[in-house]
Structures are given as structure tokens and as C-alpha cells.
N, C-alpha and C. Protein backbone atom coordinates (compact mmCIF):
# COMPACT_ATOMS: atom_id res chain seq x y z
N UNK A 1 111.75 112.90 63.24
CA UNK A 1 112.63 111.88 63.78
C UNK A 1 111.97 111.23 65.00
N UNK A 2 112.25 109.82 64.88
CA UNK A 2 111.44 109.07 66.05
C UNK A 2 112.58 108.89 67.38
N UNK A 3 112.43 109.38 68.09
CA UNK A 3 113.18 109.28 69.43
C UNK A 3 112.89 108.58 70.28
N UNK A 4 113.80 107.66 70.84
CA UNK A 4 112.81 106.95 72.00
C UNK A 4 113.56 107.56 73.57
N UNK A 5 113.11 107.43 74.43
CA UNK A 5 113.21 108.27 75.86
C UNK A 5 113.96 107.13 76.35
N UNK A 6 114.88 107.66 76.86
CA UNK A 6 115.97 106.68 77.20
C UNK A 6 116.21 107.55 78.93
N UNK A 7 116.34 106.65 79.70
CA UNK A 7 115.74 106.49 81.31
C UNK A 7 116.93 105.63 81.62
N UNK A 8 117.80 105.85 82.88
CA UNK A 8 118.58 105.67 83.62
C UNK A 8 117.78 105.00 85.23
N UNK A 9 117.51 104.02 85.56
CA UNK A 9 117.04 103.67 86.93
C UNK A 9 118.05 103.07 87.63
N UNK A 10 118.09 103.70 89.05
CA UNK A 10 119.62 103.49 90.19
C UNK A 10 118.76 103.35 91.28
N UNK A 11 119.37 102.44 92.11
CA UNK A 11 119.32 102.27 93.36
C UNK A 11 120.13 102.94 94.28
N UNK A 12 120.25 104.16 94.96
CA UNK A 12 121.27 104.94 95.53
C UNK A 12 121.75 104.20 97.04
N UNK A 13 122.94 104.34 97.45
CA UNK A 13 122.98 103.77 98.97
C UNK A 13 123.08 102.47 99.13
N UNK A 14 122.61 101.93 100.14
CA UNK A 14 123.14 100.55 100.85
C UNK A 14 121.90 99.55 100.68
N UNK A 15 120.27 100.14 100.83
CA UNK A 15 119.33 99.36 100.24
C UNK A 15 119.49 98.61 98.95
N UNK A 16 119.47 96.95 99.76
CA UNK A 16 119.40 95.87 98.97
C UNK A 16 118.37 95.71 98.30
N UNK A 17 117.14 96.40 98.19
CA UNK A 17 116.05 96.29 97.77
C UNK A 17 115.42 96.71 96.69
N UNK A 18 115.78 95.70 95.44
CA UNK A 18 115.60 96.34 94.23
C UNK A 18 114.61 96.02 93.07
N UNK A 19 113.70 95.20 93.85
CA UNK A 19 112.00 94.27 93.09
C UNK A 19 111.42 95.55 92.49
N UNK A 20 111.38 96.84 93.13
CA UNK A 20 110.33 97.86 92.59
C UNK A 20 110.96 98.50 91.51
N UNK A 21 112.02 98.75 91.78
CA UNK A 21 113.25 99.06 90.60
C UNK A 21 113.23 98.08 88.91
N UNK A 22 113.46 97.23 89.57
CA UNK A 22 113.55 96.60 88.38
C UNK A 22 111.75 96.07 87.61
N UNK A 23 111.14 96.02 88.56
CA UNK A 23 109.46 96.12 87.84
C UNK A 23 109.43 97.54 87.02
N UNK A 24 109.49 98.79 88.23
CA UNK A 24 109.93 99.94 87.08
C UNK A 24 110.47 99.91 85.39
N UNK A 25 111.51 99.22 85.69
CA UNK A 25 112.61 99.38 84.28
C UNK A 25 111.66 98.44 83.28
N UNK A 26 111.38 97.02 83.93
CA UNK A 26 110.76 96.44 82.60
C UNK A 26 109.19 97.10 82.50
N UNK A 27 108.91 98.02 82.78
CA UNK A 27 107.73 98.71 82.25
C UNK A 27 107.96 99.38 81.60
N UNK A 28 109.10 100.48 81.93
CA UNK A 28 108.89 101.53 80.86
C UNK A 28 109.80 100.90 79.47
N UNK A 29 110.76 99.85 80.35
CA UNK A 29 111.21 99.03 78.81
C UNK A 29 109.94 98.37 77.86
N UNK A 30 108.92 97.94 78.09
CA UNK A 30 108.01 97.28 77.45
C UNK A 30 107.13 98.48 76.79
N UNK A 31 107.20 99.49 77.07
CA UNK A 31 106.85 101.00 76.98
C UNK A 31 107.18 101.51 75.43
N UNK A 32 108.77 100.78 75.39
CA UNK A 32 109.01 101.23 74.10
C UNK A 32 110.61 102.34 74.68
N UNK A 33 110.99 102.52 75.43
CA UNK A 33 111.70 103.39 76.14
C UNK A 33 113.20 102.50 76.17
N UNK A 34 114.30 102.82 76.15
CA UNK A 34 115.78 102.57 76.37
C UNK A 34 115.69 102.80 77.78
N UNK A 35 116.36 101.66 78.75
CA UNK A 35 116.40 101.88 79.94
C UNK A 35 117.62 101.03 80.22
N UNK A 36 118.29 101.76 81.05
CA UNK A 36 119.67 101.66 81.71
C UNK A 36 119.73 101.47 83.21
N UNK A 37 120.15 100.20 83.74
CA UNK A 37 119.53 99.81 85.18
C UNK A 37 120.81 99.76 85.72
N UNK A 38 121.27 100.66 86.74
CA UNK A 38 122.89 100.55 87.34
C UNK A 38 123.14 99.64 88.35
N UNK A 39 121.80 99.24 89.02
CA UNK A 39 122.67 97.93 90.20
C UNK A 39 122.49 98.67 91.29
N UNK A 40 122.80 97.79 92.64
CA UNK A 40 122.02 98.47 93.66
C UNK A 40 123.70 99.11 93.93
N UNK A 41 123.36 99.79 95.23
CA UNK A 41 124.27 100.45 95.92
C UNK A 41 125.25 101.85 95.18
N UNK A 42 124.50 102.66 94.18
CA UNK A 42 125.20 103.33 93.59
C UNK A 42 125.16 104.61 94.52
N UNK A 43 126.60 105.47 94.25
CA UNK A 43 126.63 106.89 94.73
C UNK A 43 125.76 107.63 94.03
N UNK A 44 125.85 109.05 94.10
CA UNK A 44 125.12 110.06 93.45
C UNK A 44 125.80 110.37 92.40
N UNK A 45 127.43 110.11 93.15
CA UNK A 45 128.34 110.20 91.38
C UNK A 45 128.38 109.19 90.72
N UNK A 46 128.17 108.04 91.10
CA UNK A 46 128.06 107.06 90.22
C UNK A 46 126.83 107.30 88.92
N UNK A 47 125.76 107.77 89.44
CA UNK A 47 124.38 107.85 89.20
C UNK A 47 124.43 108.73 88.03
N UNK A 48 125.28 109.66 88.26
CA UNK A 48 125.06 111.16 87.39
C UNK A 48 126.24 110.66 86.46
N UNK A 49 127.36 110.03 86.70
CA UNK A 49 128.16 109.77 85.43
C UNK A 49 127.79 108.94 84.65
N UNK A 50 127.10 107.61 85.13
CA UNK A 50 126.25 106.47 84.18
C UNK A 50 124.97 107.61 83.50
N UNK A 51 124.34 108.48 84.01
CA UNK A 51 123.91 109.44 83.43
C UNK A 51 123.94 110.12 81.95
N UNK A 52 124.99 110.58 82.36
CA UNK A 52 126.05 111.14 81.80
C UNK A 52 126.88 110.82 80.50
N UNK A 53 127.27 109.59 80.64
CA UNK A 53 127.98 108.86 79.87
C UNK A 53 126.49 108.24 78.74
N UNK A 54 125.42 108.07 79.13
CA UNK A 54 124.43 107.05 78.75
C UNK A 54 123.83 108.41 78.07
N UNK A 55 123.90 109.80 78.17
CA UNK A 55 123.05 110.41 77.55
C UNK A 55 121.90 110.40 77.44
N UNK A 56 120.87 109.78 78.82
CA UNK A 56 119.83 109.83 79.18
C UNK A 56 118.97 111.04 79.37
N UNK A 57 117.33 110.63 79.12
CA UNK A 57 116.63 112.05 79.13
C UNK A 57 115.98 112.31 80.86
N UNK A 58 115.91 111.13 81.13
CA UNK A 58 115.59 111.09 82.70
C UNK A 58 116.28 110.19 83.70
N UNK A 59 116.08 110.30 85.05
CA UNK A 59 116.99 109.39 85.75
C UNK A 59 115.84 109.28 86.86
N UNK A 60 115.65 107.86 86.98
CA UNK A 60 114.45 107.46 88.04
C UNK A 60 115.75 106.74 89.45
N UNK A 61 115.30 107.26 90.22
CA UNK A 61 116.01 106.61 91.63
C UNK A 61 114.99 105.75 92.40
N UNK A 62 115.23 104.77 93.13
CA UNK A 62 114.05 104.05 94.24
C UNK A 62 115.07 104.29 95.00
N UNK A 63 114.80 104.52 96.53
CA UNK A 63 114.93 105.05 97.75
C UNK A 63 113.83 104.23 98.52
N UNK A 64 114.64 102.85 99.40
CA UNK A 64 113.89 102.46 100.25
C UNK A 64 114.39 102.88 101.89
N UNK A 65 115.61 103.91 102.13
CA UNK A 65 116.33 103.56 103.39
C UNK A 65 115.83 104.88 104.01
N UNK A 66 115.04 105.90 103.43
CA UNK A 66 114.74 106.84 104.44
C UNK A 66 115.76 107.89 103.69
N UNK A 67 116.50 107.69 102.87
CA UNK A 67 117.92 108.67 102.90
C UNK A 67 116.95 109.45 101.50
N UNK A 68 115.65 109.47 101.44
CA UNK A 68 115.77 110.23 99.83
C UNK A 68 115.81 111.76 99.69
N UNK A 69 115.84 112.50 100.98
CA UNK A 69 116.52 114.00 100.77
C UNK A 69 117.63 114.16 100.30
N UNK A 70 118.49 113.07 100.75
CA UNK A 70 119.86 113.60 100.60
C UNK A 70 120.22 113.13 99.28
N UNK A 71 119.51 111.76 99.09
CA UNK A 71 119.90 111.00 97.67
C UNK A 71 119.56 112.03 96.40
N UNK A 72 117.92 112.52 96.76
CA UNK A 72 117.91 113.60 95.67
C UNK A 72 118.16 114.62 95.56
N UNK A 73 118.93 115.61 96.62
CA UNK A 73 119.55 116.83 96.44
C UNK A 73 120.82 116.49 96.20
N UNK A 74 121.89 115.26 96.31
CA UNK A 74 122.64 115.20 95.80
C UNK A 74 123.00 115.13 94.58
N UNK A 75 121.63 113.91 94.00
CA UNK A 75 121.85 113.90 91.95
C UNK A 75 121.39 115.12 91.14
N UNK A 76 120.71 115.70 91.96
CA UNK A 76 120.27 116.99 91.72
C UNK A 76 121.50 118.04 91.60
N UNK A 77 122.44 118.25 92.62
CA UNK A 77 123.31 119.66 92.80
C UNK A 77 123.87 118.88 91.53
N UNK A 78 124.86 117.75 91.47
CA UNK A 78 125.50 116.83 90.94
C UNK A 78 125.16 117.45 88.88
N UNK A 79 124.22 117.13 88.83
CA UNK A 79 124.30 117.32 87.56
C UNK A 79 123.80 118.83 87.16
N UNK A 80 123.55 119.69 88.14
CA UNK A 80 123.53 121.05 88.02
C UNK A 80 125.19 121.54 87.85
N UNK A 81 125.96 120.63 88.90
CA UNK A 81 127.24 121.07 88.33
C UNK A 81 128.12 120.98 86.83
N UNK A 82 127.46 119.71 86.79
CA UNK A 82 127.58 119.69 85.36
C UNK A 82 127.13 119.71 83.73
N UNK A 83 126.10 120.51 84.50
CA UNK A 83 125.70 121.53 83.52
C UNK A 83 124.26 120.38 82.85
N UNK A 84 124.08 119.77 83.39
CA UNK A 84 122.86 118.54 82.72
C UNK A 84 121.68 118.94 83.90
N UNK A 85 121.33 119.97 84.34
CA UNK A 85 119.86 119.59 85.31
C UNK A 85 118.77 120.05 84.65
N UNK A 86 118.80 119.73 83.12
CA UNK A 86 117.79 119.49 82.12
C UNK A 86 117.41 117.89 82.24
N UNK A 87 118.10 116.83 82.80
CA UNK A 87 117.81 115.61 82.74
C UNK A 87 116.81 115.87 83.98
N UNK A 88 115.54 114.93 83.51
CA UNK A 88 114.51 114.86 84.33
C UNK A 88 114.72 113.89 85.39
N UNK A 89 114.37 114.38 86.76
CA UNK A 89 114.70 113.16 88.26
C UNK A 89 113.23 113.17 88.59
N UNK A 90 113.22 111.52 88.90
CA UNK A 90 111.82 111.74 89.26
C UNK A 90 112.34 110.05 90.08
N UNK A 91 110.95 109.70 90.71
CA UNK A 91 111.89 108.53 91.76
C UNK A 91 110.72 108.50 92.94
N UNK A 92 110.37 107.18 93.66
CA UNK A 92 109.62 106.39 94.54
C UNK A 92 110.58 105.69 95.27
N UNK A 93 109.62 105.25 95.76
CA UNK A 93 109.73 103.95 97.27
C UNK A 93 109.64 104.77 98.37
N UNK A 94 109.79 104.46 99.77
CA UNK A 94 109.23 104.85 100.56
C UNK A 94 108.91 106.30 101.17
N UNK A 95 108.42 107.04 101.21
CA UNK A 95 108.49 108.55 100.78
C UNK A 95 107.43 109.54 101.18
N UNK A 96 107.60 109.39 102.85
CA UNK A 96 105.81 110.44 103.38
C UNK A 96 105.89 111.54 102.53
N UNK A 97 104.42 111.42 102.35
CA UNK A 97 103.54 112.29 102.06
C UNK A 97 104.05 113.75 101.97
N UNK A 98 104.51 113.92 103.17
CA UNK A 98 104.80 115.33 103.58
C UNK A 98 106.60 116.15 102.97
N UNK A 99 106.79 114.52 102.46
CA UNK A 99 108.58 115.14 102.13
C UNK A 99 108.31 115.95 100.22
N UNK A 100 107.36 115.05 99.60
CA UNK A 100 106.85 115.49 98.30
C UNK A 100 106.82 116.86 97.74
N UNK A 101 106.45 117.98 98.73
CA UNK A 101 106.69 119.13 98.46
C UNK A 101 107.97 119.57 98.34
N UNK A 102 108.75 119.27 99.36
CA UNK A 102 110.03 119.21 99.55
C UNK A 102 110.88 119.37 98.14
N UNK A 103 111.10 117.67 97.96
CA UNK A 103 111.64 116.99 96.88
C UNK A 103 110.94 117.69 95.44
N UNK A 104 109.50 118.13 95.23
CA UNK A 104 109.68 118.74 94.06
C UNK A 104 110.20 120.13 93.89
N UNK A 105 110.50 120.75 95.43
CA UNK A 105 110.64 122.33 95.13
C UNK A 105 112.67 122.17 95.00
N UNK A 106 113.00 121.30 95.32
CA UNK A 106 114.42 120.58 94.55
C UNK A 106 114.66 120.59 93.30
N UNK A 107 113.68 120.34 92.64
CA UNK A 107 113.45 119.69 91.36
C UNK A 107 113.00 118.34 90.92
N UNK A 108 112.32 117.58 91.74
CA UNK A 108 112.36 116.28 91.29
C UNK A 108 111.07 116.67 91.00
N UNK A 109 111.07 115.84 89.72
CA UNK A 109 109.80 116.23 88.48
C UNK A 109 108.61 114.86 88.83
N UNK A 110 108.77 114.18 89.28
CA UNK A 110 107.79 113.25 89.62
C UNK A 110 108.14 112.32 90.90
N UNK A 111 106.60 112.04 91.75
CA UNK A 111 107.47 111.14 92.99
C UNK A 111 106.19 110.26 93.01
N UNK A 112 106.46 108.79 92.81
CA UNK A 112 105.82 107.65 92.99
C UNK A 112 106.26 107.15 94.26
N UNK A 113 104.76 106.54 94.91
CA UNK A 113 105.40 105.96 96.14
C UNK A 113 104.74 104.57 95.94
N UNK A 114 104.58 103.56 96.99
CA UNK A 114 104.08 102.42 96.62
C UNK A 114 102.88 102.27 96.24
N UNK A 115 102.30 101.39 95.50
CA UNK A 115 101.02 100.83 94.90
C UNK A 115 101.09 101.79 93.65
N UNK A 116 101.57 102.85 93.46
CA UNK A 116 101.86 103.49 91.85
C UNK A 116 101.55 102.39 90.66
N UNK A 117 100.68 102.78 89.79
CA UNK A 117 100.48 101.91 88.64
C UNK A 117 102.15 102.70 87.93
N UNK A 118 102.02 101.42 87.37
CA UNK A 118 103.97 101.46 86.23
C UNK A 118 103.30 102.34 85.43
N UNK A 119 101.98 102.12 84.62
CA UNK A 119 101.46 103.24 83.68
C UNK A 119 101.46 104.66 84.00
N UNK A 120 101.35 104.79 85.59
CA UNK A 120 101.46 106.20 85.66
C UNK A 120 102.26 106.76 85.13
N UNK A 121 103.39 105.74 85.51
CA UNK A 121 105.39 106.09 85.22
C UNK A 121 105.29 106.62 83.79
N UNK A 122 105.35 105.57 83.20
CA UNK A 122 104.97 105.83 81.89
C UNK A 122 104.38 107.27 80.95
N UNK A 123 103.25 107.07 81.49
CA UNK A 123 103.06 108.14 81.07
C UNK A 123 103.32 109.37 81.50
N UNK A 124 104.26 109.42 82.85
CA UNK A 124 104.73 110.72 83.04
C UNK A 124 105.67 111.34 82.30
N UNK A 125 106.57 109.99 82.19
CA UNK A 125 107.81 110.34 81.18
C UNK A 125 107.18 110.19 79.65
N UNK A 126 106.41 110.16 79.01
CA UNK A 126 105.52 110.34 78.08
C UNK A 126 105.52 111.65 77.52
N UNK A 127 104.87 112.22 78.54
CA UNK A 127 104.59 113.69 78.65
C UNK A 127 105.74 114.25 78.98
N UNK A 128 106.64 114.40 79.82
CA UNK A 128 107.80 115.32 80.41
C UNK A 128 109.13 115.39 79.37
N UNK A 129 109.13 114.25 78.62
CA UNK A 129 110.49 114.25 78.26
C UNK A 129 110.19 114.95 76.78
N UNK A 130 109.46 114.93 75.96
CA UNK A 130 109.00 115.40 74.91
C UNK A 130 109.40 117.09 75.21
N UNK A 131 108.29 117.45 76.52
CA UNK A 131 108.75 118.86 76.84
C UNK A 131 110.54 119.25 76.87
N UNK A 132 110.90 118.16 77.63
CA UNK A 132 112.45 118.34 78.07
C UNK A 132 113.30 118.59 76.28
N UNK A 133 112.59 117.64 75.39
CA UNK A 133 113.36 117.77 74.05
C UNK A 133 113.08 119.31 73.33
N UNK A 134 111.72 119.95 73.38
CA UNK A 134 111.64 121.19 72.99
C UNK A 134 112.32 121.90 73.73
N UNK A 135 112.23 121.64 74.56
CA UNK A 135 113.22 122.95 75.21
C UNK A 135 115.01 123.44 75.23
N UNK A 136 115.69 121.81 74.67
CA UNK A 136 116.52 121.85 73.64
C UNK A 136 116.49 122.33 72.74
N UNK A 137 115.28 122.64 72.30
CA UNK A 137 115.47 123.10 70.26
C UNK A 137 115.84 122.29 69.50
């Protein structure tokens, strides 16, 4: 069966700033990938129920305001509560160096920051989500 990887991209918070976001989406859309773009200013519950509801295999966030600890330990606990923290989080924009360890020992499965080729994207979720489907059975 041919599956295609279907990807959720949110803008969390009050950052109006959504050019990298939406370059994101039409890449991995041109990719071949189902992508679901929520609009800027979403909560974490917003994020995880469009999630949720969309039956997505990953959920990419951009974080330009500084807030991306909290943005990603929130979609993170969020869908641990509900029983989905098999959906892959992975997510860029502005993002020292030094928080990266951080954010993956959270769980966030990939972190792009600026100048990222879209192909990287791509092919991360290439590789990750395939794993994420075996491990369903």
C-alpha cells in the first residue's frame, strides 16, 4: 500500500511570521506529502486537536518569538496525554544552538533553524515517518 506522509505545519503563539512556514508546507507538499497548514497564532491545543482530528504522521511547528521550550513541551505533554506521542514533532525558526539538545531530549525528532535546505525537511520526514509506520505494525 502506497501511503503518503501527511504533516500538520502550525504557527504556535502571537508570531505573525509565517514566510518560512508556509515555504516549508509547499515543499514537502511538492514532495508528494499531504500537508495541513493551521494559520498563525495557534495554541498547543489547537495544534494537537487539528492533529488529531487530521490524523497526521508528523507535526512541524515554526517558532519565531523565543517561546519554543514552552511551545514544544507543551505539543509534546499534549499529545502524550492523548495517547498520540507516536506523531513525530520536529520544527525551526529561531532556535540557539544550545536549546537543540534540550528540545530533542523532549522528544522533538528534528530541529531546523534558518538557511535549512526544504530538502533536508524532506528527507527527514522521508526517513522518520516510514519508521513511525513500522512501529505501528
Amino acid at each position: 500500500m502506497d501511503r503518503r506522509i501527511r504533516v500538520l505545519i502550525a504557527k504556535p503563539g502571537l508570531d505573525g511570521h509565517d514566510r518560512g512556514a508556509k515555504v516549508v508546507a509547499r515543499a514537502l507538499r511538492d514532495a508528494g506529502m499531504e500537508v495541513i497548514y493551521t494559520g498563525l497564532r495557534q495554541t498547543p491545543e489547537m495544534i494537537v486537536s487539528a492533529a488529531l482530528q487530521e490524523d497526521v504522521d508528523a507535526i512541524g511547528l515554526s517558532v519565531l518569538s523565543g517561546a519554543h521550550m514552552h511551545y514544544f513541551g507543551e505539543v509534546r505533554r499534549l499529545l502524550k496525554e492523548q495517547g498520540a506521542d507516536d506523531i513525530l514533532l520536529f520544527g525551526g525558526g529561531i532556535i540557539p544552538d544550545e536549546d537543540v539538545p534540550y528540545l530533542k531530549e523532549m522528544g522533538v525528532a528534528g530541529v531546523f533553524g534558518p538557511g535549512t535546505s526544504t530538502q533536508d525537511i524532506v528527507e527527514f520526514l522521508k526517513q522518520a515517518t516510514p519508521e513511525r509506520w513500522a512501529s505501528q505494525g
